[in-house]
C-alpha atoms as a PDB file:
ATOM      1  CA  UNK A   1     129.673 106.333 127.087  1.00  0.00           C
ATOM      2  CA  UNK A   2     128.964 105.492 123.617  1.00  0.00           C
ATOM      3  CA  UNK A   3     125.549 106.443 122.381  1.00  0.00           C
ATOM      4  CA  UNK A   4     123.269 104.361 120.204  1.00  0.00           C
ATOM      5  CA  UNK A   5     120.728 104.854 118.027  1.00  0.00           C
ATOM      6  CA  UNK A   6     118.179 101.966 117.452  1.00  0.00           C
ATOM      7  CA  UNK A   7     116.623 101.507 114.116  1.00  0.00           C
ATOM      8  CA  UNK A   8     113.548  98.975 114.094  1.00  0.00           C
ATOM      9  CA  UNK A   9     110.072  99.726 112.850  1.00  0.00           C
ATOM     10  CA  UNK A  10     108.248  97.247 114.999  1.00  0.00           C
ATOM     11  CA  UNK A  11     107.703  99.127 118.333  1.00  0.00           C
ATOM     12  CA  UNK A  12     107.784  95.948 120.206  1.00  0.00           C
ATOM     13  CA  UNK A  13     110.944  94.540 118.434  1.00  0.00           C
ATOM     14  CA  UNK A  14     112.677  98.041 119.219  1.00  0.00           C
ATOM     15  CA  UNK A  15     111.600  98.006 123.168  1.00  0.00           C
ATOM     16  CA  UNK A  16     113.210  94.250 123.639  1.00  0.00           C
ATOM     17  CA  UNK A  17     116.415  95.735 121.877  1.00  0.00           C
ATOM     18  CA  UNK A  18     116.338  98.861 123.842  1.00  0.00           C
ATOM     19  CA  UNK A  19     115.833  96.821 127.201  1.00  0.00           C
ATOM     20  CA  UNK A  20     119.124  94.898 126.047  1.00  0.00           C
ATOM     21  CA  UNK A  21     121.035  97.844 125.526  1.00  0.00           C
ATOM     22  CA  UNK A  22     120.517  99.506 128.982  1.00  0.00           C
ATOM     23  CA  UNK A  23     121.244  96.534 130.462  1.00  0.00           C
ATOM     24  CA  UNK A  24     125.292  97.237 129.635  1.00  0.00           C
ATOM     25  CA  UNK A  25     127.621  99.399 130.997  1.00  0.00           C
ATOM     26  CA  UNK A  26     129.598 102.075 128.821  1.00  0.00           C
ATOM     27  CA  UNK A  27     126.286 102.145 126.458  1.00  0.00           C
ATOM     28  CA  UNK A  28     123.541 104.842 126.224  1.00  0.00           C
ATOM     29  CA  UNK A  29     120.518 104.991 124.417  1.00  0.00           C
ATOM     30  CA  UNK A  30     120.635 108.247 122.420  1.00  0.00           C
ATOM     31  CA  UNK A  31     117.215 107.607 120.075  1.00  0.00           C
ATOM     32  CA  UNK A  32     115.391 105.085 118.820  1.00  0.00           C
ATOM     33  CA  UNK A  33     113.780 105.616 114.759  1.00  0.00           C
ATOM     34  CA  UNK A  34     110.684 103.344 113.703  1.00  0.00           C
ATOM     35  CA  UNK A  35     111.470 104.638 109.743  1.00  0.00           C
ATOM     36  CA  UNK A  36     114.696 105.533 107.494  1.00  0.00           C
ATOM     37  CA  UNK A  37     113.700 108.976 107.475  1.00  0.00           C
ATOM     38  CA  UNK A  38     113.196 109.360 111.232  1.00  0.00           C
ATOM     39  CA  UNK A  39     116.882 107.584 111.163  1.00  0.00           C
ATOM     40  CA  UNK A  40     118.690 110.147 108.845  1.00  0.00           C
ATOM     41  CA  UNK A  41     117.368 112.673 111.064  1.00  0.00           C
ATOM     42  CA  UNK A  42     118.506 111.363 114.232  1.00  0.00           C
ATOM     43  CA  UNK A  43     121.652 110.630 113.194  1.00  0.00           C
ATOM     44  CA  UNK A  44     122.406 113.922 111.485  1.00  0.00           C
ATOM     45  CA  UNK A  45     121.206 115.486 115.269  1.00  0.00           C
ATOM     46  CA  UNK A  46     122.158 112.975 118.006  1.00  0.00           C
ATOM     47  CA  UNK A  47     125.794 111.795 115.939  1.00  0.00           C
ATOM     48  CA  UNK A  48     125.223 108.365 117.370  1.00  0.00           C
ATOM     49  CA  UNK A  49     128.389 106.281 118.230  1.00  0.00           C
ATOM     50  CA  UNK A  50     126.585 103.327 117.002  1.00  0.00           C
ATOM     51  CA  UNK A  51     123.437 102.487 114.944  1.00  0.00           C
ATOM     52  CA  UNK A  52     121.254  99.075 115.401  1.00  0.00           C
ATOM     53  CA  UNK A  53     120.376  98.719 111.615  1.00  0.00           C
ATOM     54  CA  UNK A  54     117.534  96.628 110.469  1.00  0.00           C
ATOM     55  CA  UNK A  55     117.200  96.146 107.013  1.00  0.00           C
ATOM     56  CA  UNK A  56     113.542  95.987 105.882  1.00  0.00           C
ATOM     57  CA  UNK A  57     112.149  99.533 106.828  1.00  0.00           C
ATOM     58  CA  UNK A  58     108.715 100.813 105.895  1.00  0.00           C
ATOM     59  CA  UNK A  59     110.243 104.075 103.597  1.00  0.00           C
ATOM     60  CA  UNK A  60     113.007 101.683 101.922  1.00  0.00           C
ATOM     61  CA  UNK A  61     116.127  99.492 103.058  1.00  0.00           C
ATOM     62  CA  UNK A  62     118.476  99.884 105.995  1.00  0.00           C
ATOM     63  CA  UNK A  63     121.197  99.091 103.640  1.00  0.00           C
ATOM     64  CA  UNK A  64     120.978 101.945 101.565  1.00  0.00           C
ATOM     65  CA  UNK A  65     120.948 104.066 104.647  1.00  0.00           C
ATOM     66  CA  UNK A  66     124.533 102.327 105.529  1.00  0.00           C
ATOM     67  CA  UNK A  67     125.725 103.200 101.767  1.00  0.00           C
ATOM     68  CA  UNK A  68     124.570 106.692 102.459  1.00  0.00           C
ATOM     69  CA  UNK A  69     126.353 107.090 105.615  1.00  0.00           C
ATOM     70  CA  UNK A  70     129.314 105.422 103.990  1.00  0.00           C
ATOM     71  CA  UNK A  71     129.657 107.686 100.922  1.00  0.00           C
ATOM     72  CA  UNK A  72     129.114 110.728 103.236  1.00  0.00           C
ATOM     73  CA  UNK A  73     132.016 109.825 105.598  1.00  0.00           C
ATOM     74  CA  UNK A  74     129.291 109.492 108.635  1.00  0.00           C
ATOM     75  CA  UNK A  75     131.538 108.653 111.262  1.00  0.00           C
ATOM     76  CA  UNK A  76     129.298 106.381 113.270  1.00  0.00           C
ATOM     77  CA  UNK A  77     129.312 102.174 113.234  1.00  0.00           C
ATOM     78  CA  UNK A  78     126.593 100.046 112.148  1.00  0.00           C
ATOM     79  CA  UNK A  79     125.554  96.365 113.595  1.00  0.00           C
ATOM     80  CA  UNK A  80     122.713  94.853 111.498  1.00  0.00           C
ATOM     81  CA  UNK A  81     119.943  92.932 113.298  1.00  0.00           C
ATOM     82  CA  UNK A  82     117.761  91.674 110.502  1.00  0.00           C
ATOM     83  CA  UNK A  83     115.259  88.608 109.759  1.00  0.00           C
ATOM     84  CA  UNK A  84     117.384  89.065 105.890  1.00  0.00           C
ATOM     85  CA  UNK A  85     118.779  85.539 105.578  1.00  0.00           C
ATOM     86  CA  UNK A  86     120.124  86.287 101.884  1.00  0.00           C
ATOM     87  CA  UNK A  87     123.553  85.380 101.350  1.00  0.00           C
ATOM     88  CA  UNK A  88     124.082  88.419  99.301  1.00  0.00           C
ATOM     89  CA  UNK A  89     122.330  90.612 102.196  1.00  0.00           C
ATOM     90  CA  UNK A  90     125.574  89.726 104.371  1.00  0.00           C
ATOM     91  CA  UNK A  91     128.074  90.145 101.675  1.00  0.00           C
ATOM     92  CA  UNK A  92     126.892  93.450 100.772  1.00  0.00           C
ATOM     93  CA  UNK A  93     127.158  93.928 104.669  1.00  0.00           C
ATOM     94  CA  UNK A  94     130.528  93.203 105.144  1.00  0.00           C
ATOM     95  CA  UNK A  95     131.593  95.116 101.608  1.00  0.00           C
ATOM     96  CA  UNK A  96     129.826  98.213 103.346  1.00  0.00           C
ATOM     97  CA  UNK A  97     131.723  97.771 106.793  1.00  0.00           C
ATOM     98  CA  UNK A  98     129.349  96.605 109.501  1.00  0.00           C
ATOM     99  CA  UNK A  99     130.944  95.865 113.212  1.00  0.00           C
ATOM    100  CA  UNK A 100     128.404  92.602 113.433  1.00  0.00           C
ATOM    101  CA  UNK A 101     125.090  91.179 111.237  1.00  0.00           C
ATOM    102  CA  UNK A 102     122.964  89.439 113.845  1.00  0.00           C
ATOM    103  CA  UNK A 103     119.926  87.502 112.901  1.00  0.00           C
ATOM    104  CA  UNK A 104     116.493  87.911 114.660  1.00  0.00           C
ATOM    105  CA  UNK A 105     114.990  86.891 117.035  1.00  0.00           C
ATOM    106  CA  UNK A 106     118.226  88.687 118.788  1.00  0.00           C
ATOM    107  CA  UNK A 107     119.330  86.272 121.884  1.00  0.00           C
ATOM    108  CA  UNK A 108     120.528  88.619 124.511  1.00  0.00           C
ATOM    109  CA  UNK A 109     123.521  86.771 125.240  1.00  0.00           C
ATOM    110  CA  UNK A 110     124.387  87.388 121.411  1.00  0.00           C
ATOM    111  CA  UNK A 111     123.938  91.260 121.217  1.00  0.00           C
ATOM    112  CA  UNK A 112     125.825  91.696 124.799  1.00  0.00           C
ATOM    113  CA  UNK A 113     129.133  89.597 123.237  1.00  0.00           C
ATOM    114  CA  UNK A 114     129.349  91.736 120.447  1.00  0.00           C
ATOM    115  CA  UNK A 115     128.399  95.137 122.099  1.00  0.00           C
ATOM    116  CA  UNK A 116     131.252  94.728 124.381  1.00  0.00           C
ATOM    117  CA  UNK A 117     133.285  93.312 122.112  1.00  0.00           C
ATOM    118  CA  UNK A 118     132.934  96.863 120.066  1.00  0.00           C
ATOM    119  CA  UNK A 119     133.331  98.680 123.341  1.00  0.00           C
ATOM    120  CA  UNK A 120     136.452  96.996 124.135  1.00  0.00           C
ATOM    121  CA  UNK A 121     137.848  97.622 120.897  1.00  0.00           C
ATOM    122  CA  UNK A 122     136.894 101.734 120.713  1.00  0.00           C
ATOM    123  CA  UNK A 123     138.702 101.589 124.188  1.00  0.00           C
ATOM    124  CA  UNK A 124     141.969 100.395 123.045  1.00  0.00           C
ATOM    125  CA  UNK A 125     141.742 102.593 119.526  1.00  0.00           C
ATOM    126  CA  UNK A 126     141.340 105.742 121.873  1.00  0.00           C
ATOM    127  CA  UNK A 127     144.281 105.093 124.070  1.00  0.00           C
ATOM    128  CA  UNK A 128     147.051 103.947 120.734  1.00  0.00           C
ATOM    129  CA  UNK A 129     148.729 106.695 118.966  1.00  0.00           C
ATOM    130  CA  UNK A 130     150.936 104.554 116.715  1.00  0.00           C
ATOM    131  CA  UNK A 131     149.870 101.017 116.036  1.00  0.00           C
ATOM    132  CA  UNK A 132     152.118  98.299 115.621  1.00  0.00           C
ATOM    133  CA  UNK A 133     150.947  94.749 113.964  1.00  0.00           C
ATOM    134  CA  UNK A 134     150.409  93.104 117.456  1.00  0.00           C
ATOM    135  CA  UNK A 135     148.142  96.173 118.444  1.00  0.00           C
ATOM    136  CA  UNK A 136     146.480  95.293 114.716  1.00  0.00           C
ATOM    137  CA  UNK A 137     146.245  91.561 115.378  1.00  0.00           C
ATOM    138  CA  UNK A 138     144.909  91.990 118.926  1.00  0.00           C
ATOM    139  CA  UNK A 139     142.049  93.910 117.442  1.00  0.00           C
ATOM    140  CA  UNK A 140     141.185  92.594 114.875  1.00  0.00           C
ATOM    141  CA  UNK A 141     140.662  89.259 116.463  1.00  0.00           C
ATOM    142  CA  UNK A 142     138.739  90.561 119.435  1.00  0.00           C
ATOM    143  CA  UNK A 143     136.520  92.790 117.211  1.00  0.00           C
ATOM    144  CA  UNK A 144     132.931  92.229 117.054  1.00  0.00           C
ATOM    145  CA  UNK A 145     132.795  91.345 113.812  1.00  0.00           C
ATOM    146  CA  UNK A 146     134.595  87.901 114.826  1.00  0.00           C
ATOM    147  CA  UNK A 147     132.077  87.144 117.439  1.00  0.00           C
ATOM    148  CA  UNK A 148     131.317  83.264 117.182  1.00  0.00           C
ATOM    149  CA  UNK A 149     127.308  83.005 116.375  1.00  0.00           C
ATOM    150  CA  UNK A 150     125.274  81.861 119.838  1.00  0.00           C
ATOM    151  CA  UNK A 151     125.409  78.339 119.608  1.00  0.00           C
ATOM    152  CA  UNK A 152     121.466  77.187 120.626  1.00  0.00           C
ATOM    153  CA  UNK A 153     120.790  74.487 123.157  1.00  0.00           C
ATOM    154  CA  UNK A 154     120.840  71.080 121.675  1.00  0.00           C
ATOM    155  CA  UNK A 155     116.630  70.330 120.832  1.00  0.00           C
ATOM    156  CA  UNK A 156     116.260  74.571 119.733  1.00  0.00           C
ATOM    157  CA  UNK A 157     116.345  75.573 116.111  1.00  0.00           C
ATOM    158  CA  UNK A 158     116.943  78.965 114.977  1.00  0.00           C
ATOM    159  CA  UNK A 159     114.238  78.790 112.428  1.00  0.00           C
ATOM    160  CA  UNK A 160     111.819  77.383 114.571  1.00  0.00           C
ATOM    161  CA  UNK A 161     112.549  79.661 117.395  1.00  0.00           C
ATOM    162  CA  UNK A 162     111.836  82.646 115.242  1.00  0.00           C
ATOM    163  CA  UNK A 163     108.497  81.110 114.049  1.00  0.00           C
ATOM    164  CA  UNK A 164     106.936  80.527 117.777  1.00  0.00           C
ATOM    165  CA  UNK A 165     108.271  84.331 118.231  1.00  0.00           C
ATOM    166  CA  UNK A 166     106.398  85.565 115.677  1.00  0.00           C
ATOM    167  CA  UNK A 167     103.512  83.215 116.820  1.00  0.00           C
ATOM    168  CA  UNK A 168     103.543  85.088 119.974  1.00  0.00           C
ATOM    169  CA  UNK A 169     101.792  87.843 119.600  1.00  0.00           C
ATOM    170  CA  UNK A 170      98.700  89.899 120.870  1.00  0.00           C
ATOM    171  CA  UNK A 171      97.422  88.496 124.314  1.00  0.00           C
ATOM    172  CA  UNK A 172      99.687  85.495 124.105  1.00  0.00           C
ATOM    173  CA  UNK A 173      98.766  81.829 124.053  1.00  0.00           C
ATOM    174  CA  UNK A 174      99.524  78.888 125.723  1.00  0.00           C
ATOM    175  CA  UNK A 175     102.125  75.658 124.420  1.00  0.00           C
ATOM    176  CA  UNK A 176      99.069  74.180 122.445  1.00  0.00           C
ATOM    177  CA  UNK A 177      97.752  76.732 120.345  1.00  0.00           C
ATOM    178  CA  UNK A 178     101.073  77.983 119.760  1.00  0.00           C
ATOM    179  CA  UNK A 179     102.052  74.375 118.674  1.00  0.00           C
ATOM    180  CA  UNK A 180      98.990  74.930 116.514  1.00  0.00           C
ATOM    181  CA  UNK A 181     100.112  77.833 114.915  1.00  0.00           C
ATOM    182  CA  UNK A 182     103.720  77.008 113.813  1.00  0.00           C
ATOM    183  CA  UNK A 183     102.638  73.213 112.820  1.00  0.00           C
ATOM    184  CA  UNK A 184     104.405  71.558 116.084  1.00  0.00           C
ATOM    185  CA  UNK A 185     103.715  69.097 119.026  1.00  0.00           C
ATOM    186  CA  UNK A 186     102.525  70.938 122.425  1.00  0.00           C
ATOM    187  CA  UNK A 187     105.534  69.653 124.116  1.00  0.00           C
ATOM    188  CA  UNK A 188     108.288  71.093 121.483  1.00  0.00           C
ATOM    189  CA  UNK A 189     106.389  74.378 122.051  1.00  0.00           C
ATOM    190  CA  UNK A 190     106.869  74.813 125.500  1.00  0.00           C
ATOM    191  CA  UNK A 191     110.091  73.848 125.142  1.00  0.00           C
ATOM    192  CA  UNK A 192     111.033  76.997 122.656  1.00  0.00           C
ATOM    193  CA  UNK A 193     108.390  79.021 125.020  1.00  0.00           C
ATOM    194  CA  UNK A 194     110.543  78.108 128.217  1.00  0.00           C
ATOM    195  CA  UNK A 195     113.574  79.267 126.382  1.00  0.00           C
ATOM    196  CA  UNK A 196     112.309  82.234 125.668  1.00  0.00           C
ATOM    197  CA  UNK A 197     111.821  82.869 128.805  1.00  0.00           C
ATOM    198  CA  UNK A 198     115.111  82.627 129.830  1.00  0.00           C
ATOM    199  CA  UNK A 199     116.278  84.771 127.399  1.00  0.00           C
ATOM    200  CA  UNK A 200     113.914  87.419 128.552  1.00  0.00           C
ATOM    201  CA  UNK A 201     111.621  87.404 124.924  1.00  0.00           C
ATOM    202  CA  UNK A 202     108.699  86.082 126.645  1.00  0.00           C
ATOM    203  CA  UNK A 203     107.101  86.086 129.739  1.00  0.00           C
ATOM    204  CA  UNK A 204     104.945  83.564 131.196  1.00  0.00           C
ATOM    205  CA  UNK A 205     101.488  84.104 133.571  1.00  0.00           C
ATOM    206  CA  UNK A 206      99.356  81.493 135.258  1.00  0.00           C
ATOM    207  CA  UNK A 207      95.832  81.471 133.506  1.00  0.00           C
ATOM    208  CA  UNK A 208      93.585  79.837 136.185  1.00  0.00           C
ATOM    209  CA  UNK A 209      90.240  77.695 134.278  1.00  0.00           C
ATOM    210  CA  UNK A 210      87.177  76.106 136.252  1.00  0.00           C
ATOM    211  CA  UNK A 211      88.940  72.697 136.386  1.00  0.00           C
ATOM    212  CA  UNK A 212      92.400  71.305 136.851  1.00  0.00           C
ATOM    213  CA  UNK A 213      96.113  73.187 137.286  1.00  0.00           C
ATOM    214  CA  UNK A 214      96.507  76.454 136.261  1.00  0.00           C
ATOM    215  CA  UNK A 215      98.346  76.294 132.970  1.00  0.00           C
ATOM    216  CA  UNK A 216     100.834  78.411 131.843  1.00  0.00           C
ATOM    217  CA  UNK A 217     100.185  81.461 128.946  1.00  0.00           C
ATOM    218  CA  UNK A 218     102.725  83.204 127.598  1.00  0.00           C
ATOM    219  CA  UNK A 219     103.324  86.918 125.768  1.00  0.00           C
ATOM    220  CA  UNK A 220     105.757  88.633 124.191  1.00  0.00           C
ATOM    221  CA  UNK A 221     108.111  91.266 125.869  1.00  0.00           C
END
């Protein structure tokens, strides 16, 4: 099994992204650390197969954690899942070694691609005692780190997806006052609210008034 450690300081954030993770086979959740110190300590203690890294932490940033673990010789991997949309974020990223950098909100499908991706790769490292070029090429173009991005649904935007995410929040809200939040028509919100749904961000509950249909009000998982 290979362990994880998860490292998110929004408690919510961290619960979807643990619920993703023990959905797969050959993974185990090992810890889960809300700050960077609660993250050095875990992984000192639990030696975690894999970390899910954010990058903006409450005690500092989640890439000098990585440099840390890289100039110590930490033998443990590191996928980034991060709202950071800097270009020099993901080169700094790469320079330092990360398996993946995923960009929130993190689609399900998305995270499960590249986790077995890595799991299929630390499979076929553990069973080669020489490598030849084939064995090279073969994982290096299976890795996770080559994982094509999640291409969204024709009529979803990234951006705006993350915005009526963030919009949903406390005891939820329906299409329109969503809509009203992130500056868009009733109809495009339900739309990105539906969606969310499906990729098991959101959850949706009948709110029953004193006239009319029931309408639909959704929260946050």
């Amino acid at each position: 099994m290979i362990k994880v450690l998860i490292v998110e300081d929004d408690p919510a954030i961290a619960e979807i992204h643990r619920r993703f993770v023990e959905r797969l086979p050959g993974f185990v959740l090992c810890g889960l650390a809300l700050t960077l110190t609660d993250a050095r300590e875990q992984i000192a203690v639990l030696k975690p197969d894999l970390v899910l890294l954010d990058v903006w932490l409450p005690d500092g940033e989640g890439l000098g954690l990585l440099k840390q673990l890289r100039q110590e010789g930490a033998e443990v991997d590191v996928i980034l899942l991060t709202a950071a949309r800097e270009a020099a974020t993901l080169q700094e990223a790469m320079r330092l070694g990360v398996v993946d950098f995923i960009l929130k909100p993190v689609v399900f499908e998305r995270l499960k691609g590249t986790l077995e991706k890595y799991r299929q790769s630390s499979q076929a490292l553990a069973s080669l005692a020489d490598i030849s070029q084939q064995d090279v090429d073969a994982l290096f173009g299976s890795s996770a780190g080559s994982a094509n991005p999640l291409t969204l649904p024709k009529g979803i935007d990234a951006l705006t997806l993350e915005r009526i995410l963030s919009a949903l929040a406390g005891e939820g809200a329906n299409a329109e006052e969503i809509g009203a939040r992130v500056g868009v028509s009733r109809t495009t919100a339900r739309r990105y609210l539906e969606f969310l749904v499906g990729q098991q961000l959101a959850f949706p509950e009948l709110e029953y008034g004193t006239v009319g249909r029931p309408e639909r009000r959704y929260r946050r998982r």
